[in-house]
PDB file of N, CA and C in Angstrom:
ATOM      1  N   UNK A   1       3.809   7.562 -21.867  1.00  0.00           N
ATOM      2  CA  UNK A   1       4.561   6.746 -20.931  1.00  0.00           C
ATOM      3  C   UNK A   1       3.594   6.138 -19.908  1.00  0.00           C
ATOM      4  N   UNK A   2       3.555   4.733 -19.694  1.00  0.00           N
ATOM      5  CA  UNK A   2       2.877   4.346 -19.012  1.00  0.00           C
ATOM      6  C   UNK A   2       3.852   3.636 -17.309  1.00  0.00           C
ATOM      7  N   UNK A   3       2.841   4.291 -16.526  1.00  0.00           N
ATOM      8  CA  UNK A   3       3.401   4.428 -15.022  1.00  0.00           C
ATOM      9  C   UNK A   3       3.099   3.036 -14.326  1.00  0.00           C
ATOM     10  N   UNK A   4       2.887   2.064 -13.641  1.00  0.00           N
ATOM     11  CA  UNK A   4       2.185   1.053 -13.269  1.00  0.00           C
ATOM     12  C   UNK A   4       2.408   1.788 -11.347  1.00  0.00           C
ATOM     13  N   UNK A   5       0.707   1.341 -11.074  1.00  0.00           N
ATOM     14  CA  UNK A   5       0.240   2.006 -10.025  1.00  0.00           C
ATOM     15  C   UNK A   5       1.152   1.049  -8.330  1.00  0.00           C
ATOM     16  N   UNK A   6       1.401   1.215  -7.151  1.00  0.00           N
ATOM     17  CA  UNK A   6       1.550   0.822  -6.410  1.00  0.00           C
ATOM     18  C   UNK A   6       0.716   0.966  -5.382  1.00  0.00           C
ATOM     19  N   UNK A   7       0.572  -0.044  -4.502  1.00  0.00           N
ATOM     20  CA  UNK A   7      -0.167  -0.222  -3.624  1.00  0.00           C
ATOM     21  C   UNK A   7      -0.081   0.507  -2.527  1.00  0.00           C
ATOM     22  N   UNK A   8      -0.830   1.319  -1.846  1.00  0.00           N
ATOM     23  CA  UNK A   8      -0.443   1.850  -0.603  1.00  0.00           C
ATOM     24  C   UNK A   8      -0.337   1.267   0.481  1.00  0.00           C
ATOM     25  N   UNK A   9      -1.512  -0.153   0.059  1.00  0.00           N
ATOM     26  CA  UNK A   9      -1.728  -1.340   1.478  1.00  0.00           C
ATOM     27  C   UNK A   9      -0.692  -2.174   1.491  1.00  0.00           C
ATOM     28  N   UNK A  10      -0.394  -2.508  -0.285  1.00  0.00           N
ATOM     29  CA  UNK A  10       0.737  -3.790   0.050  1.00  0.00           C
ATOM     30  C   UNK A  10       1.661  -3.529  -0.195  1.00  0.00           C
ATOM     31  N   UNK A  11       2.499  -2.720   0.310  1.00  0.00           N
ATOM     32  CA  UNK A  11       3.729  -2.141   0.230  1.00  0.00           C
ATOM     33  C   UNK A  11       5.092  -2.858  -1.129  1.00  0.00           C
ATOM     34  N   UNK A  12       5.005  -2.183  -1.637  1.00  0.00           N
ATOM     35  CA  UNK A  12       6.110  -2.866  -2.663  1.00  0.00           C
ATOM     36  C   UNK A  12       5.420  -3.436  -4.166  1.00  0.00           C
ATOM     37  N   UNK A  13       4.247  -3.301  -3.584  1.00  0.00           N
ATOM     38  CA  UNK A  13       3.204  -4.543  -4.717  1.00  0.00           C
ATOM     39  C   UNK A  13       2.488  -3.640  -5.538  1.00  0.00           C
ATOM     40  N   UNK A  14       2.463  -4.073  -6.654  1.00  0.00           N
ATOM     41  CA  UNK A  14       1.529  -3.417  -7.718  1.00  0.00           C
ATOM     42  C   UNK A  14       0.239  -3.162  -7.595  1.00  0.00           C
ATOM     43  N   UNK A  15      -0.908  -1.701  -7.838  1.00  0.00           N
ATOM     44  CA  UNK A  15      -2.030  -1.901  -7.560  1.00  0.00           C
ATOM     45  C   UNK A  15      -2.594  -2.996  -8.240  1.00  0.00           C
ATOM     46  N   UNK A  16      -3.453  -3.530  -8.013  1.00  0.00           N
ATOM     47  CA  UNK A  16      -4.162  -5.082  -8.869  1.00  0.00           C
ATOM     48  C   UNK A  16      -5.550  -5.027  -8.955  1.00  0.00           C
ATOM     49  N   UNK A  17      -5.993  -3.437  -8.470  1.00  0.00           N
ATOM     50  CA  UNK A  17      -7.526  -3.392  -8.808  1.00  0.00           C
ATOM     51  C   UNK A  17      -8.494  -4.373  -7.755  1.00  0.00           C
ATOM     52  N   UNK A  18      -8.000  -4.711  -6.937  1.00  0.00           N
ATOM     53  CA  UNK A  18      -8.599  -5.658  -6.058  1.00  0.00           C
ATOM     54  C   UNK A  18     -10.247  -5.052  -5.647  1.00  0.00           C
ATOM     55  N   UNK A  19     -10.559  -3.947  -5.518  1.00  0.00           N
ATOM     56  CA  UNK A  19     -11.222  -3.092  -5.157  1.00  0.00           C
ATOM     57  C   UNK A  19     -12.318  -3.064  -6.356  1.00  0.00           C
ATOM     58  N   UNK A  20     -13.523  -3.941  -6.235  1.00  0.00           N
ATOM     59  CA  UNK A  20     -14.161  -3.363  -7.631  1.00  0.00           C
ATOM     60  C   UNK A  20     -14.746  -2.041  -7.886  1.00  0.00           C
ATOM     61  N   UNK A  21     -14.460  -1.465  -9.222  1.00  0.00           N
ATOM     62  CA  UNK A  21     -14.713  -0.216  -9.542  1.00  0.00           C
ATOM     63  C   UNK A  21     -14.017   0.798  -9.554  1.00  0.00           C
ATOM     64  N   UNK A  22     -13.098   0.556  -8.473  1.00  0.00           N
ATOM     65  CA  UNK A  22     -11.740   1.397  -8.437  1.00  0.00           C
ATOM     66  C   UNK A  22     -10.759   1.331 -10.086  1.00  0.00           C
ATOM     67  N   UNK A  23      -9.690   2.372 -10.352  1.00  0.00           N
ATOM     68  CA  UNK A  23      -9.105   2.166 -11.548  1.00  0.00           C
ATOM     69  C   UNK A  23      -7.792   2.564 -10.832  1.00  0.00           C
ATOM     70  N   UNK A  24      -7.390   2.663  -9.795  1.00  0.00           N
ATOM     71  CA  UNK A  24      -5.790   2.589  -9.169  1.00  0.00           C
ATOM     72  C   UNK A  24      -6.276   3.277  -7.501  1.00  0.00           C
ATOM     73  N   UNK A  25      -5.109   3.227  -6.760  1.00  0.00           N
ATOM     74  CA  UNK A  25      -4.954   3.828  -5.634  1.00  0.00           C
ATOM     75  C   UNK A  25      -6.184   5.074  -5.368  1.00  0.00           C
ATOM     76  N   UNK A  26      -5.925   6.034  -6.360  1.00  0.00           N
ATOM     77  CA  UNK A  26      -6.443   7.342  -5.934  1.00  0.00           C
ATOM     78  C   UNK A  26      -7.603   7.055  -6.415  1.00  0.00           C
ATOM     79  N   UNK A  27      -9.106   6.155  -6.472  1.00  0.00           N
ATOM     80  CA  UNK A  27     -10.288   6.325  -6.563  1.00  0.00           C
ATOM     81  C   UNK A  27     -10.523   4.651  -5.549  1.00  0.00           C
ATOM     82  N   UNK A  28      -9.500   4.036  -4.678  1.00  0.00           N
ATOM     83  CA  UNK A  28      -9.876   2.740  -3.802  1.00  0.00           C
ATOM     84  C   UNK A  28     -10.225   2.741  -2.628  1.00  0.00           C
ATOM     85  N   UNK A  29     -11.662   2.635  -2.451  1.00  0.00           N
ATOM     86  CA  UNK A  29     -12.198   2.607  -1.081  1.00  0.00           C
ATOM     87  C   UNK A  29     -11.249   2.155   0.266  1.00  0.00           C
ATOM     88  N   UNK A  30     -10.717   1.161   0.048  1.00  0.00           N
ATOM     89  CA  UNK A  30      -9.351   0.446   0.965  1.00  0.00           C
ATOM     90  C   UNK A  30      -8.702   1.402   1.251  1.00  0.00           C
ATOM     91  N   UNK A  31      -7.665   2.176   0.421  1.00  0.00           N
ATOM     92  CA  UNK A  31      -6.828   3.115   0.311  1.00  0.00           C
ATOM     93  C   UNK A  31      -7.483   4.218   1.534  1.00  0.00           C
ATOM     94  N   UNK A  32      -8.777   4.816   0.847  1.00  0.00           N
ATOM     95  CA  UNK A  32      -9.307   6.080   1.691  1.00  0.00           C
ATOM     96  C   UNK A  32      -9.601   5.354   3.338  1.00  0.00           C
ATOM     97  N   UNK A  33     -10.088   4.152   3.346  1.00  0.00           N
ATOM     98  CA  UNK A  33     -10.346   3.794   5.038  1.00  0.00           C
ATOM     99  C   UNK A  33      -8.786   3.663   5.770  1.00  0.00           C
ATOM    100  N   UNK A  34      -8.304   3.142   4.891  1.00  0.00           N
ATOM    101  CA  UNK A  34      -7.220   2.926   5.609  1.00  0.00           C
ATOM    102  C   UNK A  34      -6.353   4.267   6.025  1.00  0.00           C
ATOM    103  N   UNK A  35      -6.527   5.229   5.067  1.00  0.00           N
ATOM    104  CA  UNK A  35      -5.668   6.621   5.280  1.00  0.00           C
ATOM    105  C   UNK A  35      -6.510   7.335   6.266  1.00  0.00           C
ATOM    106  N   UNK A  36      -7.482   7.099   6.289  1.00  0.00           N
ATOM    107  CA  UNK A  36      -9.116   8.410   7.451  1.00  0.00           C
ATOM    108  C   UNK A  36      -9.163   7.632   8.423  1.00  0.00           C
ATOM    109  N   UNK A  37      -8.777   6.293   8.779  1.00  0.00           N
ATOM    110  CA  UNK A  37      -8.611   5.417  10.343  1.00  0.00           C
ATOM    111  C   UNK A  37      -7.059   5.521  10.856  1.00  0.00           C
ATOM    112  N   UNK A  38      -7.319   6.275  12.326  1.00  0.00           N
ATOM    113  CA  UNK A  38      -6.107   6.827  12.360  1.00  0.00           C
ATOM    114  C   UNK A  38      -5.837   4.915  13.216  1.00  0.00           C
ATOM    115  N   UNK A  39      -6.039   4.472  13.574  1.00  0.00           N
ATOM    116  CA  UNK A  39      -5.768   2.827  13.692  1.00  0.00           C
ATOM    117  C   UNK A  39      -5.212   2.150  12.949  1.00  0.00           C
ATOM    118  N   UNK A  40      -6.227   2.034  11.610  1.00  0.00           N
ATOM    119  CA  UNK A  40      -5.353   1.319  10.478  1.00  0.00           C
ATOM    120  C   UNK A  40      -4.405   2.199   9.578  1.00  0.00           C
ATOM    121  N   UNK A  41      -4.016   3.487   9.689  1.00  0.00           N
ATOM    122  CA  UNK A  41      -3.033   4.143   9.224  1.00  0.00           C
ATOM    123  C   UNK A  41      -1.823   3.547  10.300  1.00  0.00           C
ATOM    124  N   UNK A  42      -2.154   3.583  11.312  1.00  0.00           N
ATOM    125  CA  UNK A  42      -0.852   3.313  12.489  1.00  0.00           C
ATOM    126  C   UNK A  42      -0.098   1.397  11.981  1.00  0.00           C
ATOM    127  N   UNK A  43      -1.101   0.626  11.577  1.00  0.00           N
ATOM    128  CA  UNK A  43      -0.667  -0.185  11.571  1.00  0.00           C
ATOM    129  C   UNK A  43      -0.010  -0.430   9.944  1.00  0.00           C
ATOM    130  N   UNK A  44      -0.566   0.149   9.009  1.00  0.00           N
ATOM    131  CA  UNK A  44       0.633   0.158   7.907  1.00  0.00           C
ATOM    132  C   UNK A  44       1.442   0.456   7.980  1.00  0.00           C
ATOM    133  N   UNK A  45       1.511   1.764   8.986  1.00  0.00           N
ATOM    134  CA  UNK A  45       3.213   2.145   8.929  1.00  0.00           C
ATOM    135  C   UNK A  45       4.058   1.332   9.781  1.00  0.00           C
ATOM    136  N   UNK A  46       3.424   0.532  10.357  1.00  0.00           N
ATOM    137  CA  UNK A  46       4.178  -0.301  10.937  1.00  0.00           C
ATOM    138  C   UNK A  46       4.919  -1.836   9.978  1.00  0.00           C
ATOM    139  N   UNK A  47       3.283  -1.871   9.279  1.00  0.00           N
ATOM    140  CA  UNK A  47       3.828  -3.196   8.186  1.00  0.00           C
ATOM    141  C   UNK A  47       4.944  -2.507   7.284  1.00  0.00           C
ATOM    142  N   UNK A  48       4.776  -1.458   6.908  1.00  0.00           N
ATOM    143  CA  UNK A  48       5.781  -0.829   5.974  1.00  0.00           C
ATOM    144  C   UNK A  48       7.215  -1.010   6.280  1.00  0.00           C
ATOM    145  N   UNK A  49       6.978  -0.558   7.701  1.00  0.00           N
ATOM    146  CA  UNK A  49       8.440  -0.288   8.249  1.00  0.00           C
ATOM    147  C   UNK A  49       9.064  -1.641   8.466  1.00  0.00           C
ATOM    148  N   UNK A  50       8.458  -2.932   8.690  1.00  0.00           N
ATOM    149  CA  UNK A  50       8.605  -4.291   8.871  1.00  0.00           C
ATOM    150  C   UNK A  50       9.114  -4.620   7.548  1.00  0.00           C
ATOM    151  N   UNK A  51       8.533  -4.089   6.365  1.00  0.00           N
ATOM    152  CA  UNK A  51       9.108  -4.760   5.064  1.00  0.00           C
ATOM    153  C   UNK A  51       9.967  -3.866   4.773  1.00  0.00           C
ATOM    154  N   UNK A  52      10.308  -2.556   5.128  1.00  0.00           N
ATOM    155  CA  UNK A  52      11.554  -1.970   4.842  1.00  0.00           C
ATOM    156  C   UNK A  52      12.883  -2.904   5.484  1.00  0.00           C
ATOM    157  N   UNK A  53      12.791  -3.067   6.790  1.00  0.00           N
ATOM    158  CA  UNK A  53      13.835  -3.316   7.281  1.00  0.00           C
ATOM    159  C   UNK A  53      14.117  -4.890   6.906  1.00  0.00           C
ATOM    160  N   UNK A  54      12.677  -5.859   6.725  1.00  0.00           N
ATOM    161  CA  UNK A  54      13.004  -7.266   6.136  1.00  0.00           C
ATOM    162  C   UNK A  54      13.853  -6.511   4.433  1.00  0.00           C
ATOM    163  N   UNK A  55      13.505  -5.859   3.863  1.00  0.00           N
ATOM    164  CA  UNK A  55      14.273  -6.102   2.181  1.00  0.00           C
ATOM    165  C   UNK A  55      16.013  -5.373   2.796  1.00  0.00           C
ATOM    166  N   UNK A  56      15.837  -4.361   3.981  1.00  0.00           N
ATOM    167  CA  UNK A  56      17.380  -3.857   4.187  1.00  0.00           C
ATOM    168  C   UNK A  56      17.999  -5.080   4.642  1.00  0.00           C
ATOM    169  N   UNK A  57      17.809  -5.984   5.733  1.00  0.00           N
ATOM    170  CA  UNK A  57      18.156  -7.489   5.916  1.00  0.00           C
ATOM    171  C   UNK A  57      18.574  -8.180   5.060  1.00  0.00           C
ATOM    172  N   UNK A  58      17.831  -8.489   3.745  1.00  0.00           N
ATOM    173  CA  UNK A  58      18.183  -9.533   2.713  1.00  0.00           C
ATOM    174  C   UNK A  58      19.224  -8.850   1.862  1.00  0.00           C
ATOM    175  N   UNK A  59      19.185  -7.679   2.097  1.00  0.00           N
ATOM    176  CA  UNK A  59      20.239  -7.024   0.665  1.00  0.00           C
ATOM    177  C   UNK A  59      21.644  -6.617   1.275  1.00  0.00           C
ATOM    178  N   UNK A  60      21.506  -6.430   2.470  1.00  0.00           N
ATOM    179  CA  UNK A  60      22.841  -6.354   3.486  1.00  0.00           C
ATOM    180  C   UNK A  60      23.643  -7.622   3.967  1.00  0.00           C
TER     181      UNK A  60
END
Protein backbone atom coordinates (compact mmCIF):
# COMPACT_ATOMS: atom_id res chain seq x y z
CA UNK A 1 0.00 0.00 0.00
CA UNK A 2 1.36 3.07 -0.99
CA UNK A 3 0.93 6.20 1.51
CA UNK A 4 1.69 9.69 -0.29
CA UNK A 5 3.81 11.87 2.14
CA UNK A 6 2.42 15.39 3.51
CA UNK A 7 4.02 18.37 4.11
CA UNK A 8 4.65 19.60 7.51
CA UNK A 9 5.51 23.24 6.04
CA UNK A 10 2.69 23.37 3.56
CA UNK A 11 -0.03 22.33 5.36
CA UNK A 12 -2.55 20.27 3.37
CA UNK A 13 0.05 19.80 0.45
CA UNK A 14 1.81 16.83 -0.64
CA UNK A 15 5.55 16.31 0.20
CA UNK A 16 7.18 17.28 -3.37
CA UNK A 17 10.75 16.57 -2.42
CA UNK A 18 11.54 20.19 -2.73
CA UNK A 19 14.52 19.59 -0.48
CA UNK A 20 17.34 17.96 -2.54
CA UNK A 21 18.30 14.60 -1.24
CA UNK A 22 15.61 14.34 1.08
CA UNK A 23 13.05 11.20 0.18
CA UNK A 24 9.88 12.64 2.35
CA UNK A 25 9.30 14.70 5.53
CA UNK A 26 11.27 12.49 7.96
CA UNK A 27 14.92 12.85 6.29
CA UNK A 28 14.05 17.15 5.13
CA UNK A 29 16.38 19.58 6.34
CA UNK A 30 13.30 22.31 6.19
CA UNK A 31 11.17 20.03 8.25
CA UNK A 32 14.07 19.57 11.11
CA UNK A 33 14.84 23.68 11.14
CA UNK A 34 11.63 24.44 11.19
CA UNK A 35 10.62 21.89 14.13
CA UNK A 36 14.33 22.83 16.40
CA UNK A 37 13.46 26.88 15.80
CA UNK A 38 11.22 27.50 18.43
CA UNK A 39 10.34 30.91 16.08
CA UNK A 40 9.65 29.18 13.03
CA UNK A 41 7.73 26.35 14.83
CA UNK A 42 5.52 29.31 16.38
CA UNK A 43 4.82 30.62 13.07
CA UNK A 44 3.51 27.38 11.34
CA UNK A 45 1.26 26.85 13.85
CA UNK A 46 0.00 29.84 13.22
CA UNK A 47 -0.12 29.36 9.24
CA UNK A 48 -1.76 26.05 10.06
CA UNK A 49 -4.27 27.38 12.18
CA UNK A 50 -4.99 30.22 9.38
CA UNK A 51 -5.63 27.40 6.82
CA UNK A 52 -7.66 25.41 9.22
CA UNK A 53 -10.06 28.01 9.88
CA UNK A 54 -9.83 29.47 5.95
CA UNK A 55 -10.99 25.51 4.70
CA UNK A 56 -13.71 25.59 8.07
CA UNK A 57 -14.96 29.06 6.30
CA UNK A 58 -15.34 27.69 2.78
CA UNK A 59 -17.06 24.42 3.82
CA UNK A 60 -19.48 26.12 6.36
Amino acid sequence: MHVDAKCPIRFGEPCSLCVPGAHGPQDCQLVALVREDPDLAELRAEMIARKKAEKAQSAG
